[in-house]
N, C-alpha and C. Protein backbone atom coordinates (compact mmCIF):
# COMPACT_ATOMS: atom_id res chain seq x y z
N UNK A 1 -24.61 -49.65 -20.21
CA UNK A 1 -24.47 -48.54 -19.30
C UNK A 1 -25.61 -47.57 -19.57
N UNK A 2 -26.21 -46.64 -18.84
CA UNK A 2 -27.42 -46.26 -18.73
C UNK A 2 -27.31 -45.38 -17.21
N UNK A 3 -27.92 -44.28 -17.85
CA UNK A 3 -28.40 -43.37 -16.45
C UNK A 3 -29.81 -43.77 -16.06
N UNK A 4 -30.43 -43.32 -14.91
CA UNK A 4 -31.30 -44.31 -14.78
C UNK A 4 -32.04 -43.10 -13.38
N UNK A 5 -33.52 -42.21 -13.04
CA UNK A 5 -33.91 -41.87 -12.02
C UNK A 5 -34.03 -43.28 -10.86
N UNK A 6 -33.45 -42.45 -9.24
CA UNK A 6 -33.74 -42.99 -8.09
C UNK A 6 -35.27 -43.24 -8.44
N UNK A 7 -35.80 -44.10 -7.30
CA UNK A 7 -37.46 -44.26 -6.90
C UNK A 7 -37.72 -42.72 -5.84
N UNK A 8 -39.13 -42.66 -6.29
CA UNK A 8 -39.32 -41.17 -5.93
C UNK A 8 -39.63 -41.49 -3.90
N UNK A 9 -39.32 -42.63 -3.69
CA UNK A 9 -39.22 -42.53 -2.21
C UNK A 9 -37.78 -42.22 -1.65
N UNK A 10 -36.97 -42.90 -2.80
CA UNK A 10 -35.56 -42.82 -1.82
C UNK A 10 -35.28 -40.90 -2.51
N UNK A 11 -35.70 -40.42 -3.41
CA UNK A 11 -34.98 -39.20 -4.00
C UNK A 11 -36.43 -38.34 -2.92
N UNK A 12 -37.51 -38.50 -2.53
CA UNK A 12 -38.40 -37.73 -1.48
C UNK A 12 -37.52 -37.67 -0.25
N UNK A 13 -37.14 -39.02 0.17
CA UNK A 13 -36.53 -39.01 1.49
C UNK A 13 -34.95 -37.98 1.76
N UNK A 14 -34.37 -37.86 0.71
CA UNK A 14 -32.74 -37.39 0.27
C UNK A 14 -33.39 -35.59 0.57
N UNK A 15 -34.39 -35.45 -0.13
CA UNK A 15 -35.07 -33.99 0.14
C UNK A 15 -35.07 -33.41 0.87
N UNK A 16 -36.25 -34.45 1.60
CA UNK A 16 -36.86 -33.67 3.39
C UNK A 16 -35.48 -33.98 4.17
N UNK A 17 -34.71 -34.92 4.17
CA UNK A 17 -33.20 -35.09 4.78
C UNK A 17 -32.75 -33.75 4.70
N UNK A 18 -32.28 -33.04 3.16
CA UNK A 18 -31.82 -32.43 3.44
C UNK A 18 -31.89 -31.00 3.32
N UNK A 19 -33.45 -31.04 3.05
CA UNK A 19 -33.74 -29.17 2.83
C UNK A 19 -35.20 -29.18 3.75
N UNK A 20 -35.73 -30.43 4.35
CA UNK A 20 -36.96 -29.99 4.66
C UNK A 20 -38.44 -30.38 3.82
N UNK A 21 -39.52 -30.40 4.59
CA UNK A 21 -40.56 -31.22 3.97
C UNK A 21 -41.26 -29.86 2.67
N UNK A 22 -40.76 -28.20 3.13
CA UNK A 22 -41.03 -27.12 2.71
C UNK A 22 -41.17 -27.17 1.34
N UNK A 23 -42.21 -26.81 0.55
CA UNK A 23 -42.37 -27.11 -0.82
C UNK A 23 -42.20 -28.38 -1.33
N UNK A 24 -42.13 -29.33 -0.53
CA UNK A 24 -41.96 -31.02 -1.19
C UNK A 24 -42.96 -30.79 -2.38
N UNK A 25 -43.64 -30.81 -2.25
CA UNK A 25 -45.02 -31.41 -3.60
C UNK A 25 -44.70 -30.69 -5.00
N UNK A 26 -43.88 -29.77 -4.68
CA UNK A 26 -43.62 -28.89 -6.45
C UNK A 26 -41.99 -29.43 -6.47
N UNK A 27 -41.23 -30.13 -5.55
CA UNK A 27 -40.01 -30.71 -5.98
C UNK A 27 -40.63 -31.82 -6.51
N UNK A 28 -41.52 -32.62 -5.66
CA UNK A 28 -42.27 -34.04 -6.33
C UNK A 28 -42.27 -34.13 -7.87
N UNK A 29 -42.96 -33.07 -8.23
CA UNK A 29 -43.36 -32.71 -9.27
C UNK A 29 -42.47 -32.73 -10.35
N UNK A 30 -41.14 -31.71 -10.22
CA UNK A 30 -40.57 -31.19 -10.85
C UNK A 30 -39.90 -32.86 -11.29
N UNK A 31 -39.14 -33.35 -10.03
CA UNK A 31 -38.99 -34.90 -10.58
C UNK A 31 -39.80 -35.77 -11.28
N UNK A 32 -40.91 -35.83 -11.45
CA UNK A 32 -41.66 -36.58 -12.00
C UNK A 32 -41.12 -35.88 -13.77
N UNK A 33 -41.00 -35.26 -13.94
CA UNK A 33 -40.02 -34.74 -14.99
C UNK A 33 -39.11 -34.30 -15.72
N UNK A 34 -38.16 -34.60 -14.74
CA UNK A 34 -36.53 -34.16 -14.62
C UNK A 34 -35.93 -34.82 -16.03
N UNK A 35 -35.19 -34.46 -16.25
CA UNK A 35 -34.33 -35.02 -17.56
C UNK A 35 -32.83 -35.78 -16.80
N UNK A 36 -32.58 -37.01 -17.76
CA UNK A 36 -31.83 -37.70 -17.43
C UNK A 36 -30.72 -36.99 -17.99
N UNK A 37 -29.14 -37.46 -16.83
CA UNK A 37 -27.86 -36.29 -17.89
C UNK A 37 -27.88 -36.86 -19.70
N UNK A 38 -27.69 -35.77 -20.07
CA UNK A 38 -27.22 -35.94 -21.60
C UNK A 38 -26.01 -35.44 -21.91
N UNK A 39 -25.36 -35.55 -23.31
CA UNK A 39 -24.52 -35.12 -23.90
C UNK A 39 -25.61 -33.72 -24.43
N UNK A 40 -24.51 -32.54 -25.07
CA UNK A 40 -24.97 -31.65 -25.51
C UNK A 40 -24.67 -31.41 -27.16
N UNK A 41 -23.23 -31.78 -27.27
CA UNK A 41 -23.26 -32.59 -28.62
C UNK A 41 -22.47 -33.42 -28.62
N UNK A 42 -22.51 -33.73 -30.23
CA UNK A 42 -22.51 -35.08 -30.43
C UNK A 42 -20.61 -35.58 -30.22
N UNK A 43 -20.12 -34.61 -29.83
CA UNK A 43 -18.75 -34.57 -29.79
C UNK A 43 -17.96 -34.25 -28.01
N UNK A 44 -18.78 -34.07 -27.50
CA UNK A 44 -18.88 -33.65 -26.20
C UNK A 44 -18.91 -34.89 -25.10
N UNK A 45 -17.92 -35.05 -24.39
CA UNK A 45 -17.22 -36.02 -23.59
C UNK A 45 -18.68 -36.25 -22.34
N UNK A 46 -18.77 -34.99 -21.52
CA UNK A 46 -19.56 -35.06 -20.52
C UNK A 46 -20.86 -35.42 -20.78
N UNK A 47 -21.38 -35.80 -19.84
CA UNK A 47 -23.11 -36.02 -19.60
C UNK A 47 -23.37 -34.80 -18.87
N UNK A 48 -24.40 -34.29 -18.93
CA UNK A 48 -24.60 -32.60 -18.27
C UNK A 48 -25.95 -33.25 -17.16
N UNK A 49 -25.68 -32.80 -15.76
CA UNK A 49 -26.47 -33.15 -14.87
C UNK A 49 -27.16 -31.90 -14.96
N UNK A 50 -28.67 -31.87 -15.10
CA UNK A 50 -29.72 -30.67 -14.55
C UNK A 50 -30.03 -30.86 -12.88
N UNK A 51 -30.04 -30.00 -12.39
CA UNK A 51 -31.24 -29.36 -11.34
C UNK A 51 -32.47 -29.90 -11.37
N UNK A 52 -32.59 -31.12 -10.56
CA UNK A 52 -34.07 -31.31 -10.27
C UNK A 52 -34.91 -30.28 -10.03
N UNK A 53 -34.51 -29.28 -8.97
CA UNK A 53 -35.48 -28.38 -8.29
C UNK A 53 -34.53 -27.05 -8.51
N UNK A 54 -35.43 -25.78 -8.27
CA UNK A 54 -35.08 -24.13 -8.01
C UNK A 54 -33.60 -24.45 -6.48
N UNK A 55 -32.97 -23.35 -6.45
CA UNK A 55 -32.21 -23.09 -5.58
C UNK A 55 -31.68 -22.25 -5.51
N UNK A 56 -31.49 -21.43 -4.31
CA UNK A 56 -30.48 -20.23 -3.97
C UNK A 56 -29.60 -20.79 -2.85
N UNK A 57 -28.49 -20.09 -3.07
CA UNK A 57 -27.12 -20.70 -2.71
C UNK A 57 -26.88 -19.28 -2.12
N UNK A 58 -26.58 -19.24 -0.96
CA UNK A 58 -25.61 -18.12 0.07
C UNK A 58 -24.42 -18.19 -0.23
N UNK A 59 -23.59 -16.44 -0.24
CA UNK A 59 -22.34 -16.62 -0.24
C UNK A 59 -21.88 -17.49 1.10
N UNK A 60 -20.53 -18.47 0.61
CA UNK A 60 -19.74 -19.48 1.22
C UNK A 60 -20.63 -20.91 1.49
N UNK A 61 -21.89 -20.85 1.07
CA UNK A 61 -22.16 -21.73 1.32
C UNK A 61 -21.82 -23.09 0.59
N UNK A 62 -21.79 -24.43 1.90
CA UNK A 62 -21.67 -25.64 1.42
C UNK A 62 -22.89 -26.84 1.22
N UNK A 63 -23.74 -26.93 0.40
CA UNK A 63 -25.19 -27.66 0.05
C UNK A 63 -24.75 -28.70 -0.83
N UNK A 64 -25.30 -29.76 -0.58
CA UNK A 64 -25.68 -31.16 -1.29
C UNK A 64 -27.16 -31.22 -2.03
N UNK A 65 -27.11 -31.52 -3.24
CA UNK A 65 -27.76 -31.79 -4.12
C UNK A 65 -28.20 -33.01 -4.16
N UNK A 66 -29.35 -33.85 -4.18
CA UNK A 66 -29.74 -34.94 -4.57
C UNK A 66 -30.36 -35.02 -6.10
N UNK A 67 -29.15 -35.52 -6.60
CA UNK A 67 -29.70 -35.21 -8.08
C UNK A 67 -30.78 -36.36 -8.66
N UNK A 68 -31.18 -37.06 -8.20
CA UNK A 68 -32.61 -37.93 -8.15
C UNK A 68 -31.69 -38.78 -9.64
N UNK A 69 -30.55 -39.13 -9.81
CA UNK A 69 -29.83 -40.16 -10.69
C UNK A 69 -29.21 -41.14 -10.00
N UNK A 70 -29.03 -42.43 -10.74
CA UNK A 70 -28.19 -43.10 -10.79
C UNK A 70 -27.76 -43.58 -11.87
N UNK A 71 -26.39 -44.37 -12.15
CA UNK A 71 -26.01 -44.73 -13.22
C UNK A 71 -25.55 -46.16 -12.92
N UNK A 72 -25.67 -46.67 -14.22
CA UNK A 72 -25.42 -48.48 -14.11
C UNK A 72 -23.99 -48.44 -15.14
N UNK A 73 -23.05 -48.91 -14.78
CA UNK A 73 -22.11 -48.97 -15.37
C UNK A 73 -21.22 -50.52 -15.67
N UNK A 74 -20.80 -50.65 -16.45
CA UNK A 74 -19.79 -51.64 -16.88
C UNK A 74 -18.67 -52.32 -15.59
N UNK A 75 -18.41 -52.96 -15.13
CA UNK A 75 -18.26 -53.57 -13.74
C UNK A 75 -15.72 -53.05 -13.71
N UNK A 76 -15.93 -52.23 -15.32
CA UNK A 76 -14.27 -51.93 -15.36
C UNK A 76 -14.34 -50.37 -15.86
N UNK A 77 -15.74 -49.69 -15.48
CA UNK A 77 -16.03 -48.09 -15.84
C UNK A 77 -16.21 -47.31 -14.42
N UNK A 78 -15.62 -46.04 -14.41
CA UNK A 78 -16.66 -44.98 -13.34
C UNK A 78 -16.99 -43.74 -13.71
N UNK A 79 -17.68 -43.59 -13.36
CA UNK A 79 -18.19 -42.12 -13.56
C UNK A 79 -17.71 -40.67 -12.97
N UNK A 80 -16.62 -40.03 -13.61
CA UNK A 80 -16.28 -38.98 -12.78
C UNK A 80 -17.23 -37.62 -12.74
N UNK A 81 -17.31 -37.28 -12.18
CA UNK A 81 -18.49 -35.71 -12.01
C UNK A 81 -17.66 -34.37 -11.79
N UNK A 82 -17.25 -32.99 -12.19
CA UNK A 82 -17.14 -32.04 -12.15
C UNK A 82 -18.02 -30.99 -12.32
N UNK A 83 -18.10 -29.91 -11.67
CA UNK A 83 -18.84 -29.16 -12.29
C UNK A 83 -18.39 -28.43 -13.51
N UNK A 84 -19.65 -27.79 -14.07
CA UNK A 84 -19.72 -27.77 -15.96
C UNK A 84 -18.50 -26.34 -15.62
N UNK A 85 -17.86 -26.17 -16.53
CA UNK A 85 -16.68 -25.09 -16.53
C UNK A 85 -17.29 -23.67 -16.20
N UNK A 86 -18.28 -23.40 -17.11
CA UNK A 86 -19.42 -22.38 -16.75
C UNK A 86 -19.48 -21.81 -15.16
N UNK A 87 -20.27 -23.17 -14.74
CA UNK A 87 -20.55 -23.13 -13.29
C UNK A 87 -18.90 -22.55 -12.49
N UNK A 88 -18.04 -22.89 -12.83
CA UNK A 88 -16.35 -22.52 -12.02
C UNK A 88 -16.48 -21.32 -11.87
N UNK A 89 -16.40 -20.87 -13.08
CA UNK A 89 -15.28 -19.86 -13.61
C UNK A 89 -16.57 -18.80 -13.66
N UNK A 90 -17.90 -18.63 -14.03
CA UNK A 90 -18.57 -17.56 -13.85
C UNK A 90 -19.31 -16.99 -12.78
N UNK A 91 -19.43 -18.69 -12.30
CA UNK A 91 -20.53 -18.41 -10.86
C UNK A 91 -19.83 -19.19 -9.59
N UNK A 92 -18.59 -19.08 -9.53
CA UNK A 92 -17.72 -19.71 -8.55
C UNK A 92 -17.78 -20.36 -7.76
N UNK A 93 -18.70 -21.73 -8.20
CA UNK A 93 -19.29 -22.70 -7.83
C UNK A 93 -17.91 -23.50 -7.69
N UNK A 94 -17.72 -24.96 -6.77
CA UNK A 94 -16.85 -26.32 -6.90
C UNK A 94 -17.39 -27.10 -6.11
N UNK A 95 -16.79 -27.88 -6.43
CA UNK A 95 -17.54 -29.32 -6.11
C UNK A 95 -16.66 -29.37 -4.29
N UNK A 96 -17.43 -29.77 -3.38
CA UNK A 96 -16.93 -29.42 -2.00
C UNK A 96 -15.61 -30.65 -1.87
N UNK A 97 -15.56 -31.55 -2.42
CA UNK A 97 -15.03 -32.78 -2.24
C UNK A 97 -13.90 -33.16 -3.36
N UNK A 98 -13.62 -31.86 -4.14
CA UNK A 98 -13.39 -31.56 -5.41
C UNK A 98 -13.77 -32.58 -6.83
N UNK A 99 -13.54 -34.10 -6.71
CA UNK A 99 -13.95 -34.56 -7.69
C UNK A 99 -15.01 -35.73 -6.66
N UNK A 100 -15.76 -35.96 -7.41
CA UNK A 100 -16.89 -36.83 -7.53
C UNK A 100 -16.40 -38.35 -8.69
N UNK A 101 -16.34 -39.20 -7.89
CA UNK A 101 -16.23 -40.75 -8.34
C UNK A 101 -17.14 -41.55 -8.66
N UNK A 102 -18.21 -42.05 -9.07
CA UNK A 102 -19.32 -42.93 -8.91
C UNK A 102 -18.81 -44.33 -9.33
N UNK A 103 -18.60 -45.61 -8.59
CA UNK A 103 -18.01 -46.66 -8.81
C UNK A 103 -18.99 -47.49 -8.97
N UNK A 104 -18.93 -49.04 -10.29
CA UNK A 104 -19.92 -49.60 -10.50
C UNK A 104 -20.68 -50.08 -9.17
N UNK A 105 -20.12 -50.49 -8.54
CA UNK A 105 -20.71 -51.10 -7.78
C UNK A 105 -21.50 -49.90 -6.37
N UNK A 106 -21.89 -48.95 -6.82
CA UNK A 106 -22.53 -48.16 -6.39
C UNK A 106 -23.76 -48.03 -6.71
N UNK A 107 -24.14 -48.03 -7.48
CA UNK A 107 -25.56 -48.72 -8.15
C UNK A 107 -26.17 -49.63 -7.78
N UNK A 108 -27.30 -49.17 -7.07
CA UNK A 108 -28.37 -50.15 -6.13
C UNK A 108 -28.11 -50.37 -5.04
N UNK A 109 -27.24 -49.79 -4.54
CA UNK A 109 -26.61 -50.12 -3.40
C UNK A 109 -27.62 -50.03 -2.09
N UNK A 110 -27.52 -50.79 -1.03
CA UNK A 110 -29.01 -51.15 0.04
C UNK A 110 -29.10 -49.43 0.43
N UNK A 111 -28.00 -48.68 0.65
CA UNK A 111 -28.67 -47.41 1.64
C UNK A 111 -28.83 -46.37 1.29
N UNK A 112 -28.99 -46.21 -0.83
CA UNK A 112 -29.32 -45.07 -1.35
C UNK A 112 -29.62 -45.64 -2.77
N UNK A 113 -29.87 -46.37 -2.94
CA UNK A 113 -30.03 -47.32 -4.47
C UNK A 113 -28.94 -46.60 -5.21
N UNK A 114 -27.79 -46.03 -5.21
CA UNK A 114 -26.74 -45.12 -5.83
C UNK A 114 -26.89 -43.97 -6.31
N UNK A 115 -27.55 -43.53 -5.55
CA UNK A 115 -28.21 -42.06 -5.62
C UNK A 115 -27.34 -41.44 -5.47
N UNK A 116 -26.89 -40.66 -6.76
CA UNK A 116 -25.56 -39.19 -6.36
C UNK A 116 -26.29 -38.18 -6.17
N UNK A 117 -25.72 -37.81 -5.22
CA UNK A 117 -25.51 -36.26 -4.22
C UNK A 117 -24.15 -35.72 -4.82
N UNK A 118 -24.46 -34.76 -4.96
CA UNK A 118 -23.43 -33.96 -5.37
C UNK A 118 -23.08 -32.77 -4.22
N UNK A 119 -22.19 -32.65 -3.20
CA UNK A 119 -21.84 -31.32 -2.66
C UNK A 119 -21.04 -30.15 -3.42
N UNK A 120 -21.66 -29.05 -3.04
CA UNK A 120 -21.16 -27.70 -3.97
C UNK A 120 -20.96 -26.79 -2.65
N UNK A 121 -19.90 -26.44 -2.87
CA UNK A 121 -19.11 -24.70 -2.12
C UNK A 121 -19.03 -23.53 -2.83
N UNK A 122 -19.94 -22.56 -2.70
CA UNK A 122 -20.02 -21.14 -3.27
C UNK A 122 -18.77 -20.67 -2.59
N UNK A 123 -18.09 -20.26 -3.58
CA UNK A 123 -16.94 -19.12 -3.47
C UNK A 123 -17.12 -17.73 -4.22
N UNK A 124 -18.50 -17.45 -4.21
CA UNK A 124 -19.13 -16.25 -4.80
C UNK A 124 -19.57 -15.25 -3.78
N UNK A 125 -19.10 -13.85 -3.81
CA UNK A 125 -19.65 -12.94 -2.83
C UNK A 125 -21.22 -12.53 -2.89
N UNK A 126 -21.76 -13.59 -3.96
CA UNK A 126 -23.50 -12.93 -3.71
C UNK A 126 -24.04 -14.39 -3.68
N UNK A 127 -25.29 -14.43 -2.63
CA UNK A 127 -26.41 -15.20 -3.66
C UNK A 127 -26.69 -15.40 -4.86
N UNK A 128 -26.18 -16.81 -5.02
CA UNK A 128 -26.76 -17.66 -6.80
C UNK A 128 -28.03 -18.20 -6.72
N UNK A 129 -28.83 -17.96 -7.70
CA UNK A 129 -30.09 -18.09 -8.07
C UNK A 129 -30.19 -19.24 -9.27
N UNK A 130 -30.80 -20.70 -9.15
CA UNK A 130 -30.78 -21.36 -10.30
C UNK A 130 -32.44 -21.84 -10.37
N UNK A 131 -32.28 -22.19 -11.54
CA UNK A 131 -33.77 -22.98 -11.63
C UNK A 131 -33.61 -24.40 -12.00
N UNK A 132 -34.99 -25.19 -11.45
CA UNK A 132 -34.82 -26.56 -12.17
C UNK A 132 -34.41 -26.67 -13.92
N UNK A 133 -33.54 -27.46 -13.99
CA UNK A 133 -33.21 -28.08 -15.51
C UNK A 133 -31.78 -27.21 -15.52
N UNK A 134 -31.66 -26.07 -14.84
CA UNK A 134 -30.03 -25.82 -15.16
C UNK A 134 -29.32 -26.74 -14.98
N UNK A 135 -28.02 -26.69 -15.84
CA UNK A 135 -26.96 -27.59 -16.05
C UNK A 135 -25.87 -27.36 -14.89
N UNK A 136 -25.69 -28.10 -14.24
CA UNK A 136 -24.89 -28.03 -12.97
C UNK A 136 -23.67 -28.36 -12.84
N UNK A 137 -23.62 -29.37 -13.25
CA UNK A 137 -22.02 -30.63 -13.47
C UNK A 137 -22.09 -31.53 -14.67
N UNK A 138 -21.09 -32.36 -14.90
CA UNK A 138 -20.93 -32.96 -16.17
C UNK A 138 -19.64 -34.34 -15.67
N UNK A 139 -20.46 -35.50 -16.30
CA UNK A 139 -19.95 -36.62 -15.32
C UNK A 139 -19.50 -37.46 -16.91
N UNK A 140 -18.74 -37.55 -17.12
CA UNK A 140 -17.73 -38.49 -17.57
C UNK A 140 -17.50 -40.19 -17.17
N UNK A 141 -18.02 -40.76 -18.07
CA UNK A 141 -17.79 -42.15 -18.32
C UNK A 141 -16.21 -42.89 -18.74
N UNK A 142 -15.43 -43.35 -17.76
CA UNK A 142 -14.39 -44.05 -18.56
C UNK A 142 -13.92 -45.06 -17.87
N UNK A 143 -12.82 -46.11 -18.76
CA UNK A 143 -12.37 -47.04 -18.49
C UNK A 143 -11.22 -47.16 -17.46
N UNK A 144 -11.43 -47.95 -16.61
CA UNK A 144 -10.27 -47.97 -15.42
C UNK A 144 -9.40 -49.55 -16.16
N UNK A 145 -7.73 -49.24 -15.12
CA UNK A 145 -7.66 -50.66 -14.91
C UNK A 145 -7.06 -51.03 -13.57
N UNK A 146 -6.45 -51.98 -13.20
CA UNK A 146 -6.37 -52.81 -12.19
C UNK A 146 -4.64 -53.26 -12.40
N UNK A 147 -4.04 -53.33 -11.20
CA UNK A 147 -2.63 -53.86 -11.45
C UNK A 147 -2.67 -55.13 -11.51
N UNK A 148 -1.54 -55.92 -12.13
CA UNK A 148 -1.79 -57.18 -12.33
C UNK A 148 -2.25 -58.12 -10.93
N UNK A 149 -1.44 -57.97 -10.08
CA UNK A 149 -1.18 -58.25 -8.73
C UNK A 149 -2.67 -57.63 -7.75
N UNK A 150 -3.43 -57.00 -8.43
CA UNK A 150 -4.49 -56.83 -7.42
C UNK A 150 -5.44 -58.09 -7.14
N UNK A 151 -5.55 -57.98 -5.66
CA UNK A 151 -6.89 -59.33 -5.73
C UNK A 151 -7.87 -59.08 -4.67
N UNK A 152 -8.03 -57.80 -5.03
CA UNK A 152 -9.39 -56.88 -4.15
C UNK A 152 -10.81 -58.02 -4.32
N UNK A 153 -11.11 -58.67 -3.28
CA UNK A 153 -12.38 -59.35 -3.17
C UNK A 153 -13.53 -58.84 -2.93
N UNK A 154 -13.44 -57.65 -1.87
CA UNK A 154 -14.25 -56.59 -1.14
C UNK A 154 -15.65 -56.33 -2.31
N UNK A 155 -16.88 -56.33 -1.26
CA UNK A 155 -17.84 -56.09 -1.93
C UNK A 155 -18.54 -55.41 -1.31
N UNK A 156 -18.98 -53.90 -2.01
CA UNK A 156 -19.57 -52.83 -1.68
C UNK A 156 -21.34 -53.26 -0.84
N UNK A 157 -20.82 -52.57 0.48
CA UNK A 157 -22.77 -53.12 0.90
C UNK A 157 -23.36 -51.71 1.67
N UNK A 158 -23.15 -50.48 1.05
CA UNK A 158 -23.78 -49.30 1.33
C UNK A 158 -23.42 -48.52 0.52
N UNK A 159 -23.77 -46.96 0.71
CA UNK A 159 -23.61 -45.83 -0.18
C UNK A 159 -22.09 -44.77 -0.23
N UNK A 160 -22.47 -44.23 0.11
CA UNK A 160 -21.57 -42.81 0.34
C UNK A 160 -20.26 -43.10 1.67
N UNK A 161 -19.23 -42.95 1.40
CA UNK A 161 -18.41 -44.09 2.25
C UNK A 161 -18.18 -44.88 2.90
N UNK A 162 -18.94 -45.95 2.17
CA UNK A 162 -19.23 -47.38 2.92
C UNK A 162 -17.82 -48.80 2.29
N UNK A 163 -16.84 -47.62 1.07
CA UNK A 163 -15.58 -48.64 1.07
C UNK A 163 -14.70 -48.17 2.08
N UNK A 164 -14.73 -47.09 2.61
CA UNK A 164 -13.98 -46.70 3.89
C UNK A 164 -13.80 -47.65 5.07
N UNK A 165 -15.20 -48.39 5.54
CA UNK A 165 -15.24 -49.39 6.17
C UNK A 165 -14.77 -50.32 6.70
């Protein structure tokens, strides 16, 4: 298992999608050096997702993040994502969708190579101000299981609700 950066075409394209071609070349940038999530210590459950790029957030607003990651996981693991407690409770940030799932078989997938986007809803009465490398959310690795009686064949062939299908 392994976190792993998108290719800087599919995490360029996720950009201009969704903020515009405006300053592309210093987001370029900033990715070309982004840090992969980490633990913070050595006792600490979450992986801490940074901020590829700067951002200001309007009160009520609802924005998607292309966090220029993916993760490769164990084919009986997923990855849950929350935002970091910090982010809740000081800067009244949540996740728009409330929890974030990343399922193995999301990884590489044909119509985003498993590129998480993360959506966030300000429930803050001011403009939030962040910079690249702030810690945003924190995604959790764990073991699922399966009922005996399941005999799910279904095989994932897109991104972002493409098991809806």
């Amino acid at each position: 298992m392994k976190f792993e950066k998108v290719s800087e075409e599919e995490f360029k394209k996720r950009v201009i999608e969704l903020f515009g071609g405006d300053e592309l070349d210093e987001v370029m940038e900033k990715f070309k050096n982004m840090k992969l999530p980490s633990r913070s210590t050595a006792s600490s459950a979450g992986y801490d997702f940074h901020l590829p790029f700067s951002i200001s957030i309007r009160p009520g607003e609802t924005f998607i993040i292309p966090t220029g990651i993916k993760v490769k996981l164990d084919p009986d693991k997923v990855l849950m994502i929350a935002p970091r407690s910090s982010i809740g409770i000081k800067k009244h940030l949540r996740l728009a969708n409330t929890q974030a799932y990343i399922d193995a078989d999301y990884y590489n997938n044909p119509d985003n190579e498993g590129h998480i986007l993360l959506a966030f809803k300000s429930e803050n009465k001011n403009t939030l101000g962040f910079i690249a490398g702030d810690k945003i959310a924190q995604g959790i690795i764990i073991q699922y299981y399966t009922t005996e009686d399941d005999n799910c064949t279904e095989v994932r062939n897109g991104g972002i609700g493409s098991t809806g299908n």
